[in-house]
Protein backbone atom coordinates (compact mmCIF):
# COMPACT_ATOMS: atom_id res chain seq x y z
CA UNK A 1 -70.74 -87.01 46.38
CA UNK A 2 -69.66 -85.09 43.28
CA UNK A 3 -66.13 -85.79 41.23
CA UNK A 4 -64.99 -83.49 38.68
CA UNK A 5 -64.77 -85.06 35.57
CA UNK A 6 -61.77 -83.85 33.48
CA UNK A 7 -61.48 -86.42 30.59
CA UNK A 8 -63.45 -88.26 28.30
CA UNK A 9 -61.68 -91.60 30.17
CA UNK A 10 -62.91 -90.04 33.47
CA UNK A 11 -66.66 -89.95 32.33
CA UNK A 12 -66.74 -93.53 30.63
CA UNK A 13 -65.52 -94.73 34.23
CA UNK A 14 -68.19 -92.88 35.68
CA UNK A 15 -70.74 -94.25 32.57
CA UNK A 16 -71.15 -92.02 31.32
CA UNK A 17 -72.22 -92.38 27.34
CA UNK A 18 -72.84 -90.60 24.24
CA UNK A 19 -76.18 -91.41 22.88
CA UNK A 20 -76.32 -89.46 19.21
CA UNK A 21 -79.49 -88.69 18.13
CA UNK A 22 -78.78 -88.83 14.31
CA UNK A 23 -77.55 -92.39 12.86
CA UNK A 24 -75.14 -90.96 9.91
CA UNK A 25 -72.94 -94.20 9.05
CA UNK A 26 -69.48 -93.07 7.84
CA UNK A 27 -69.74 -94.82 3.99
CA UNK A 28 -65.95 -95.08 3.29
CA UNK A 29 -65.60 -97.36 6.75
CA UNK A 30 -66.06 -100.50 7.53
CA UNK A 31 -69.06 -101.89 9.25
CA UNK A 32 -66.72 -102.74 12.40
CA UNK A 33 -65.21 -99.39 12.19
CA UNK A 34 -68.96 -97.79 12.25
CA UNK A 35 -70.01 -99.95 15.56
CA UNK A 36 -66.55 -98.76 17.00
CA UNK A 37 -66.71 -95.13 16.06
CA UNK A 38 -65.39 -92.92 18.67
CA UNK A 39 -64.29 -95.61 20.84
CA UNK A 40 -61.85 -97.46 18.78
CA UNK A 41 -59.62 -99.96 20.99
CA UNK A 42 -56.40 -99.18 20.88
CA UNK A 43 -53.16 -101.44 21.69
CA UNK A 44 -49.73 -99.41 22.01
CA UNK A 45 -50.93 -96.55 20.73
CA UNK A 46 -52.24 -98.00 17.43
CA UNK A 47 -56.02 -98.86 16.59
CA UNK A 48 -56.63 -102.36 17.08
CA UNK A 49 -58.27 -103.64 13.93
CA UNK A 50 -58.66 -107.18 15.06
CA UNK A 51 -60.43 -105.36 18.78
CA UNK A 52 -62.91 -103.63 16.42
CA UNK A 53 -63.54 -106.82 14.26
CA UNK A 54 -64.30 -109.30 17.29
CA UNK A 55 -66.36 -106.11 18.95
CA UNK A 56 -68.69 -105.55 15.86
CA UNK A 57 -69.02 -109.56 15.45
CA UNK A 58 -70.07 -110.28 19.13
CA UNK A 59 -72.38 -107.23 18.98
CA UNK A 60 -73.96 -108.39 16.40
CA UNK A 61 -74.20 -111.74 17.19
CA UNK A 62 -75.89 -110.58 20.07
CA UNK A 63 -78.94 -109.70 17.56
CA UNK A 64 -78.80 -112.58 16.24
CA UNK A 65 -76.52 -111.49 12.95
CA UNK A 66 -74.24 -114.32 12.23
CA UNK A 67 -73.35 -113.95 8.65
CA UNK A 68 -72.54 -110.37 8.20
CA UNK A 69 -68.98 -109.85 6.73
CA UNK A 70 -67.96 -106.47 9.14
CA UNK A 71 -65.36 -105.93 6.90
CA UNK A 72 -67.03 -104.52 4.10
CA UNK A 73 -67.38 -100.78 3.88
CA UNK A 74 -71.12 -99.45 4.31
CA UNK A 75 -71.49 -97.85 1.35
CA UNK A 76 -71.14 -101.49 0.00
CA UNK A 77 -72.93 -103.44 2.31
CA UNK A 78 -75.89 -105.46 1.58
């Protein structure tokens, strides 16, 4: 059975995901903000800062990256 997708909400529920094949990291953001990038969480409206924080910690946490401040801008990180 084929549904039309007519939103970028429509094809995440359907899982569908954007794999890019180049692995630019935005410099001026954050490390969080880089993991989130183009699917910041959002609460009212307004990006969720503390969302992308506890995202980009558990993700990495999940390679085993405990001590990684996610705060600090890439063009700064370690």
């Amino acid at each position: 059975m084929q549904r039309e997708l007519s939103s970028v909400g429509d094809s995440r529920a359907a899982g569908i995901r954007l794999v890019p094949q180049e692995l630019t990291l935005a410099d001026d953001l954050s490390i969080a903000e880089n993991i989130s990038l183009g699917v910041l969480p959002n609460r009212w409206g307004l990006v969720d800062a503390s969302a992308i924080r506890r995202i980009a910690e558990e993700r990495l946490a999940r390679l085993g990256l405990y001590d990684i401040d996610v705060d600090v801008p890439v063009e700064r990180a370690p």
